[in-house]
Structure formats: C-alpha cells, structure tokens
PDB file of N, CA and C in Angstrom:
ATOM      1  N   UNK A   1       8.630  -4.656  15.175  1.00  0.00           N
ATOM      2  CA  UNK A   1       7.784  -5.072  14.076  1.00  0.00           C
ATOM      3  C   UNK A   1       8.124  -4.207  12.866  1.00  0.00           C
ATOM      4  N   UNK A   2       8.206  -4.431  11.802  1.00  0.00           N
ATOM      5  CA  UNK A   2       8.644  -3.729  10.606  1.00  0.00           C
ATOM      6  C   UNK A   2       7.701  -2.758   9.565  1.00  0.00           C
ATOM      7  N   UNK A   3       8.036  -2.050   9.381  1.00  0.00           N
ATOM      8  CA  UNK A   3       7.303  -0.881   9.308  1.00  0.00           C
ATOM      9  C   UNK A   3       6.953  -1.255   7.344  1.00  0.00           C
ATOM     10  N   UNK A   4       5.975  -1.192   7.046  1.00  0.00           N
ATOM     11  CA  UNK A   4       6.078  -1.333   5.219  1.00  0.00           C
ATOM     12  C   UNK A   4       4.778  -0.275   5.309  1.00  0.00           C
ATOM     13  N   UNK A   5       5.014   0.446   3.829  1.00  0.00           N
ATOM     14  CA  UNK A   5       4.442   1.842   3.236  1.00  0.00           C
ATOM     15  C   UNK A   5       3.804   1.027   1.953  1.00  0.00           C
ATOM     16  N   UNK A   6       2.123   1.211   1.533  1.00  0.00           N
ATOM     17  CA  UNK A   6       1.616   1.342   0.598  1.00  0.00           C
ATOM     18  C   UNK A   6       1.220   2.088  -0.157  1.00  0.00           C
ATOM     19  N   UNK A   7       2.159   2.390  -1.199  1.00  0.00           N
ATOM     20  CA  UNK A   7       1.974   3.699  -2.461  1.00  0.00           C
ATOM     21  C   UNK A   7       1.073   3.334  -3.454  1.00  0.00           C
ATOM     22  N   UNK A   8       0.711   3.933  -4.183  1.00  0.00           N
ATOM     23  CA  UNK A   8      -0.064   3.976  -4.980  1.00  0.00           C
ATOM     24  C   UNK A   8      -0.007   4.499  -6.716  1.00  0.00           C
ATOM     25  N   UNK A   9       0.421   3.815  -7.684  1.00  0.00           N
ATOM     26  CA  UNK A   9       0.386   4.738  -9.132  1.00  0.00           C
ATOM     27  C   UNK A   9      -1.041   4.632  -9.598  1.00  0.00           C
ATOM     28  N   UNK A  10      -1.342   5.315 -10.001  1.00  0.00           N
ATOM     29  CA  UNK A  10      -2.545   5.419 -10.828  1.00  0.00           C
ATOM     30  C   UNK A  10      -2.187   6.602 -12.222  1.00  0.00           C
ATOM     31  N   UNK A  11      -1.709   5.343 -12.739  1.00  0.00           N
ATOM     32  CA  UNK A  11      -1.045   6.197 -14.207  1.00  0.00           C
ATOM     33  C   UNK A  11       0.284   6.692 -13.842  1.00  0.00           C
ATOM     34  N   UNK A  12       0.224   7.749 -14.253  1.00  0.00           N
ATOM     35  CA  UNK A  12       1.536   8.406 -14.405  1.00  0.00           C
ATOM     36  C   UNK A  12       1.377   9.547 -12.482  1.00  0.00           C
ATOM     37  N   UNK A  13       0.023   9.280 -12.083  1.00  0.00           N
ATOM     38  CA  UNK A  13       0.006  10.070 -10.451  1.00  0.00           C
ATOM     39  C   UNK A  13       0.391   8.949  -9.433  1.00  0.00           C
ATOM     40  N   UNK A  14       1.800   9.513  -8.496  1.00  0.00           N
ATOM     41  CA  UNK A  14       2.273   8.638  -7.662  1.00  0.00           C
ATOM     42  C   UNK A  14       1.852   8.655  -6.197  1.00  0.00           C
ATOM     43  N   UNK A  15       1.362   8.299  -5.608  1.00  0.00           N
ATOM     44  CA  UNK A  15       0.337   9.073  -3.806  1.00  0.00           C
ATOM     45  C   UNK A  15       1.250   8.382  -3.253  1.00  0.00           C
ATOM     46  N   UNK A  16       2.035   8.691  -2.249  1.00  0.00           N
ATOM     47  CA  UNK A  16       2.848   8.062  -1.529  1.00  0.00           C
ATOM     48  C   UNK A  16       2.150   7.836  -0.041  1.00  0.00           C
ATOM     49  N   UNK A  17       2.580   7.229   0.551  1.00  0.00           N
ATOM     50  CA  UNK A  17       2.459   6.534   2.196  1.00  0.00           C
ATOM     51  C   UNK A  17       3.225   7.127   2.647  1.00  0.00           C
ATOM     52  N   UNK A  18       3.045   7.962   3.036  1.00  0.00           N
ATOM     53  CA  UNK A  18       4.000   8.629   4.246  1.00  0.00           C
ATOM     54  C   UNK A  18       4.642   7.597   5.224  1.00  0.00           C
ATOM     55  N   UNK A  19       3.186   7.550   6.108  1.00  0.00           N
ATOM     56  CA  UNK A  19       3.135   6.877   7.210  1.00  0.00           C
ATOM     57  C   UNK A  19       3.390   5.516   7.695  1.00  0.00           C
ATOM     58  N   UNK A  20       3.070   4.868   6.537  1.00  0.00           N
ATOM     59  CA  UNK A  20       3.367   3.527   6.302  1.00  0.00           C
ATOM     60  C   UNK A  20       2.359   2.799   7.670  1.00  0.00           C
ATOM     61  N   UNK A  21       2.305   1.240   8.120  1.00  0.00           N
ATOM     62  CA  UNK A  21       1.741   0.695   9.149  1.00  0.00           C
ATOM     63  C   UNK A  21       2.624  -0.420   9.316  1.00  0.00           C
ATOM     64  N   UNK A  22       2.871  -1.169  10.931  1.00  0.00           N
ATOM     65  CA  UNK A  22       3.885  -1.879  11.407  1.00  0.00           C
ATOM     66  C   UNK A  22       3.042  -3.383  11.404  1.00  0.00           C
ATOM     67  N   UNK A  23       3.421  -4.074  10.537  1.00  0.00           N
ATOM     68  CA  UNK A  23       2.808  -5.525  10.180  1.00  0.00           C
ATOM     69  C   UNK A  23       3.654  -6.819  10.753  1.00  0.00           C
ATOM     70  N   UNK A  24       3.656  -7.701  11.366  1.00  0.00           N
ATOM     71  CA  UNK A  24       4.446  -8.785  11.619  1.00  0.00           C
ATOM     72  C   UNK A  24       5.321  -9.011  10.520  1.00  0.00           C
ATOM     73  N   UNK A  25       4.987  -9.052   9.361  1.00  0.00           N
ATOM     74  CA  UNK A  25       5.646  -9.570   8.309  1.00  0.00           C
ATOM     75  C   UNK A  25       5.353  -9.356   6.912  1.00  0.00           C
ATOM     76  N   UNK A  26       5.786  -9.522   5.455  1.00  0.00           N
ATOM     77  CA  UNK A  26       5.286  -9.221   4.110  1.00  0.00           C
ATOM     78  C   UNK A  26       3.998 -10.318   3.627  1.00  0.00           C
ATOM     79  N   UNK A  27       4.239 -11.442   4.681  1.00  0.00           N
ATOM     80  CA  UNK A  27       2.619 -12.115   3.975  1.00  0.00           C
ATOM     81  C   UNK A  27       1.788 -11.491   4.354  1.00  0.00           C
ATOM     82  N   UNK A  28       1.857 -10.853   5.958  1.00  0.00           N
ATOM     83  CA  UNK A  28       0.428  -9.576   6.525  1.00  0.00           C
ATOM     84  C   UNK A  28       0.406  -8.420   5.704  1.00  0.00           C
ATOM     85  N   UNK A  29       1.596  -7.603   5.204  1.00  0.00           N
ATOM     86  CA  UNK A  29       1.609  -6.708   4.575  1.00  0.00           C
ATOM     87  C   UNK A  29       0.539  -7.191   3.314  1.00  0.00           C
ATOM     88  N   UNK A  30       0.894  -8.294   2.371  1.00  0.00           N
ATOM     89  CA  UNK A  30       0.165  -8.063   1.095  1.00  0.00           C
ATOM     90  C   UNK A  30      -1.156  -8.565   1.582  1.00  0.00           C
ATOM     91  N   UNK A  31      -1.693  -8.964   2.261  1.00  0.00           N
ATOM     92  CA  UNK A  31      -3.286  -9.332   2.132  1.00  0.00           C
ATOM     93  C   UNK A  31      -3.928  -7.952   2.303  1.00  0.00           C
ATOM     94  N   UNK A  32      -5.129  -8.060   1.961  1.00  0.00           N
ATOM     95  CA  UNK A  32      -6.422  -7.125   1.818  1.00  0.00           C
ATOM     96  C   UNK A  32      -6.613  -6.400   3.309  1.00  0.00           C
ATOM     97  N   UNK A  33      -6.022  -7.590   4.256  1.00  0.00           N
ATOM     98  CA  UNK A  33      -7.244  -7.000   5.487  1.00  0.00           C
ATOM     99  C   UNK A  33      -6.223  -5.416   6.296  1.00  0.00           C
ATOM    100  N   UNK A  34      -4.633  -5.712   5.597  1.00  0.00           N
ATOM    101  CA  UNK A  34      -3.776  -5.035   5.997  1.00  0.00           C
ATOM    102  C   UNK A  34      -3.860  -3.696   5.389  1.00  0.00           C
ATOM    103  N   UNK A  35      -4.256  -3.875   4.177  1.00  0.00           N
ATOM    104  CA  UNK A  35      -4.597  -2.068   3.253  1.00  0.00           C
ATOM    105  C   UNK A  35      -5.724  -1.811   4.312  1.00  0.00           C
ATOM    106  N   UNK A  36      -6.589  -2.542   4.558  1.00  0.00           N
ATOM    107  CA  UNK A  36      -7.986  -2.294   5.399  1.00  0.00           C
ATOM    108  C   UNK A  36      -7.473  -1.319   6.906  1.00  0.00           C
ATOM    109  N   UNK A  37      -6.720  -2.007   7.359  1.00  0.00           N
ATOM    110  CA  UNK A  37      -6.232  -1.502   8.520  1.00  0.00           C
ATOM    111  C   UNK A  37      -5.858  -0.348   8.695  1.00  0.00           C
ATOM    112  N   UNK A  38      -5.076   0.028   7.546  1.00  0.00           N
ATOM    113  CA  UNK A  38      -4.406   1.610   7.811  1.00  0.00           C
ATOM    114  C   UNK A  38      -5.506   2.775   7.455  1.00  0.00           C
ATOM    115  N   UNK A  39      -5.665   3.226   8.690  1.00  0.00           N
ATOM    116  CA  UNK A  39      -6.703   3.951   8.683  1.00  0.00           C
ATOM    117  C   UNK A  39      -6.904   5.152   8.007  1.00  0.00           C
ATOM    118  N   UNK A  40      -5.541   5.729   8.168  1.00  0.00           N
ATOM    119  CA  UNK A  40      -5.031   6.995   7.558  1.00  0.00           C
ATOM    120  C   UNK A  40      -5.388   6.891   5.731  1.00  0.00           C
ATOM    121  N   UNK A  41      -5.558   5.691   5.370  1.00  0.00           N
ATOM    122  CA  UNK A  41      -5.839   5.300   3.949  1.00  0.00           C
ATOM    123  C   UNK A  41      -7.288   5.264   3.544  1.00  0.00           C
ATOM    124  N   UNK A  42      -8.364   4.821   4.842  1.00  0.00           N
ATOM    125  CA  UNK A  42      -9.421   4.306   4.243  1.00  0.00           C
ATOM    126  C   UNK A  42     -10.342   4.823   3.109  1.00  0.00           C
ATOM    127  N   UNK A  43     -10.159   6.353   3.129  1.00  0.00           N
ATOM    128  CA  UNK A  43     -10.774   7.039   2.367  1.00  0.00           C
ATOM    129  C   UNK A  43     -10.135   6.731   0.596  1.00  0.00           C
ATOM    130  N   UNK A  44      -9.100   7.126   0.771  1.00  0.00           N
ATOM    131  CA  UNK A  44      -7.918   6.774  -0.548  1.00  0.00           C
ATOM    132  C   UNK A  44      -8.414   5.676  -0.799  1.00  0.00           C
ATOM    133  N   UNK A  45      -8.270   4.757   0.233  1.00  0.00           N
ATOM    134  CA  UNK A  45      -8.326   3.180  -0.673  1.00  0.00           C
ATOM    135  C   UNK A  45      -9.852   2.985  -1.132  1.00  0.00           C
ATOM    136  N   UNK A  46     -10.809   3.544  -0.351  1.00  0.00           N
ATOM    137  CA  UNK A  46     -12.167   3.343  -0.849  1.00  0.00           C
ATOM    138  C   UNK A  46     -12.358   3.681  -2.577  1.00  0.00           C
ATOM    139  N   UNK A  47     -11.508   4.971  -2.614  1.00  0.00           N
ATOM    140  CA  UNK A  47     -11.598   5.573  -4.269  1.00  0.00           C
ATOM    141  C   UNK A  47     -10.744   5.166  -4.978  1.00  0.00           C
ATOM    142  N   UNK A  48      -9.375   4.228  -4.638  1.00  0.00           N
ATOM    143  CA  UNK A  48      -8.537   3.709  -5.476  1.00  0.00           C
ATOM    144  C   UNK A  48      -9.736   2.202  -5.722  1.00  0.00           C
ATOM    145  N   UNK A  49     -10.019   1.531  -4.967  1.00  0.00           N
ATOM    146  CA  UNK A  49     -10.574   0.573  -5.627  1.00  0.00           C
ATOM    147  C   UNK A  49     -11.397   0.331  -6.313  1.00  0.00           C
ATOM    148  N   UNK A  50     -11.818   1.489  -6.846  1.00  0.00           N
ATOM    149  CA  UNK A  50     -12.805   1.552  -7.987  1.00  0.00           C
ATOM    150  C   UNK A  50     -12.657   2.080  -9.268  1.00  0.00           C
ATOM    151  N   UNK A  51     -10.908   2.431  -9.249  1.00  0.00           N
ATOM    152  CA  UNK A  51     -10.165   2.542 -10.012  1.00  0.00           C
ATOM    153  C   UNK A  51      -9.697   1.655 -10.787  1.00  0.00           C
ATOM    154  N   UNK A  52      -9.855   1.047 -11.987  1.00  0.00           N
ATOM    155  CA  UNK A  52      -8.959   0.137 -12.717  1.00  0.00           C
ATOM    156  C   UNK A  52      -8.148   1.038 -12.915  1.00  0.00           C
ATOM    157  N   UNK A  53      -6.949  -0.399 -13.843  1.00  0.00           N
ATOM    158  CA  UNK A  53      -5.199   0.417 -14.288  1.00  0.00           C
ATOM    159  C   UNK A  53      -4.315   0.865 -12.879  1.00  0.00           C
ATOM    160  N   UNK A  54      -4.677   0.440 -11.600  1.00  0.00           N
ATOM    161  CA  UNK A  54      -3.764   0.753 -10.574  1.00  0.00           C
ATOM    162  C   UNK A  54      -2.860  -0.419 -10.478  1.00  0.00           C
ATOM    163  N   UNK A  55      -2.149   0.608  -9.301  1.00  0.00           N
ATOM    164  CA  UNK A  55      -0.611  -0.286  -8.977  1.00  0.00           C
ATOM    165  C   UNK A  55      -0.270  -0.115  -7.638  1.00  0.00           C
ATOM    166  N   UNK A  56      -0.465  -0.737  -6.699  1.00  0.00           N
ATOM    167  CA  UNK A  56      -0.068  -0.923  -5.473  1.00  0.00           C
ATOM    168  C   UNK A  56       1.483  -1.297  -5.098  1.00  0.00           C
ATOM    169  N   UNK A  57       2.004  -0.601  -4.655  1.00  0.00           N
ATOM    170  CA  UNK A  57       3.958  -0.724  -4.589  1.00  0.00           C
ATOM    171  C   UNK A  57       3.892  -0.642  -2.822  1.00  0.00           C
ATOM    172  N   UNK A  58       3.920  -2.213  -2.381  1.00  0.00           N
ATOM    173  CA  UNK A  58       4.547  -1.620  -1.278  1.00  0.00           C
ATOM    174  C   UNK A  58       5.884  -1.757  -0.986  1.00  0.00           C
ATOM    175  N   UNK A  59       6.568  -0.689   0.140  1.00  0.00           N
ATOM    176  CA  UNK A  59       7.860  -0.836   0.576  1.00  0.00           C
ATOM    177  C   UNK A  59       7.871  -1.248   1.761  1.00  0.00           C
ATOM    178  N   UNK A  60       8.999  -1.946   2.488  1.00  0.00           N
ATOM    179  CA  UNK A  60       9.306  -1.680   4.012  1.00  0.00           C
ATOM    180  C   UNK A  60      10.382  -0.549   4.193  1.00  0.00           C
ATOM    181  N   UNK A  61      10.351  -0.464   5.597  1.00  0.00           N
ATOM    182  CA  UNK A  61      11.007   0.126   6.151  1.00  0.00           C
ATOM    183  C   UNK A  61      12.300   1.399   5.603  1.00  0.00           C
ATOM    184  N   UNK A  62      12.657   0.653   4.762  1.00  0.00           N
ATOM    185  CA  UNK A  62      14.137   0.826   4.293  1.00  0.00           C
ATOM    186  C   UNK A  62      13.777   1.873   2.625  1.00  0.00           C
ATOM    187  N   UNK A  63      13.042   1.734   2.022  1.00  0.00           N
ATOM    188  CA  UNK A  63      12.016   2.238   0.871  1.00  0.00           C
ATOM    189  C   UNK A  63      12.346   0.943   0.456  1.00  0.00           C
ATOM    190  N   UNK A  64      13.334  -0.002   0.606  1.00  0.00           N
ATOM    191  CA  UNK A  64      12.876  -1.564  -0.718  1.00  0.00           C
ATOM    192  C   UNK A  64      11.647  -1.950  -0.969  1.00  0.00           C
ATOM    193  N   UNK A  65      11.812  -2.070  -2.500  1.00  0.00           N
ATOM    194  CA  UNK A  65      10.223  -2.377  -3.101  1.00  0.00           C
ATOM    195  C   UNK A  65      10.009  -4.267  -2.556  1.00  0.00           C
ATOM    196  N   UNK A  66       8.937  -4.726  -1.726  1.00  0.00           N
ATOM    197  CA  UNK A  66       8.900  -5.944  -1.431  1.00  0.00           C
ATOM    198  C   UNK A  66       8.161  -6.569  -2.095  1.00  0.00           C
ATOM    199  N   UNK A  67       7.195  -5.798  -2.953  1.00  0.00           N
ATOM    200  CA  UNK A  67       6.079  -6.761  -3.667  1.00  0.00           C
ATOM    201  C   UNK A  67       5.031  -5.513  -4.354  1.00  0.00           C
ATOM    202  N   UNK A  68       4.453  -6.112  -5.212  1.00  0.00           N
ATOM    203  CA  UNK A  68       4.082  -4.739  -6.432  1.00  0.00           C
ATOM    204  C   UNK A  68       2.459  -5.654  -6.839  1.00  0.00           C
ATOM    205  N   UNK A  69       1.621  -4.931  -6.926  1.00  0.00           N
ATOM    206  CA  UNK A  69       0.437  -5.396  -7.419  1.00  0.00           C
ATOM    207  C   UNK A  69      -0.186  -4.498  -8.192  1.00  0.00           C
ATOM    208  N   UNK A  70      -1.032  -5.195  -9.589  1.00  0.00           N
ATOM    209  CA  UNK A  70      -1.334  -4.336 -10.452  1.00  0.00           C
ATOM    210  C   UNK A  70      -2.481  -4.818 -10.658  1.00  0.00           C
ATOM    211  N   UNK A  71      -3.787  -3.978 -10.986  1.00  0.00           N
ATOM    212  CA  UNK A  71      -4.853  -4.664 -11.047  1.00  0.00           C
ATOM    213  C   UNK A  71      -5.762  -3.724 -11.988  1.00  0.00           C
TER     214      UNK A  71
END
C-alpha cells in the first residue's frame, strides 16, 4: 500500500510529516477522513484547521508532490 506524507505551510512555517500514513490510493489520501486518521496529526490538524491562509502539500512515497490544497 503506498505510503503519502501530509505537510503543512502556514505562511512562510513548513511542519513536515515525517511519518506519513499507508492509504490504498491518492483519492483516499485527499479526502478529510484520511487527515482524520493519522493519529500522530490529530492534535496539529485540530489547530491547523482553524487556521486560515494554509496549505496542505501532500507527497507519496517517493517525496512527489501528488496534490496541494489551499484553503
């Protein structure tokens, strides 16, 4: 199963995913319930989403950028 990492910019501060989480595929990767999942995040993601001006970059495996969300 393929491993994809959700980073984080918030401005010019970059939080990286270490750890990344192993998803069937990039349509599981970009939905909501998949940021939900990685547990190692929940705290982060609780305080990024109440953040406007972010940027969600995730990668797979390889660091290729697969899909970028800005909100």
């Amino acid at each position: 199963m393929p491993r994809y990492h959700f980073h984080i910019l918030l401005g010019d501060r970059f939080i990286p995913d270490r750890e990344g989480i192993d998803l069937p595929n990039l349509r599981t990767a970009r939905g909501a319930e998949a940021q939900a999942a990685h547990a190692s995040w929940d705290r982060v993601l609780c305080f990024i989403q109440s953040v406007s001006h972010r940027t969600t970059v995730i990668t797979d495996e390889a660091g290729r950028i697969v899909f970028v969300l800005s909100v």
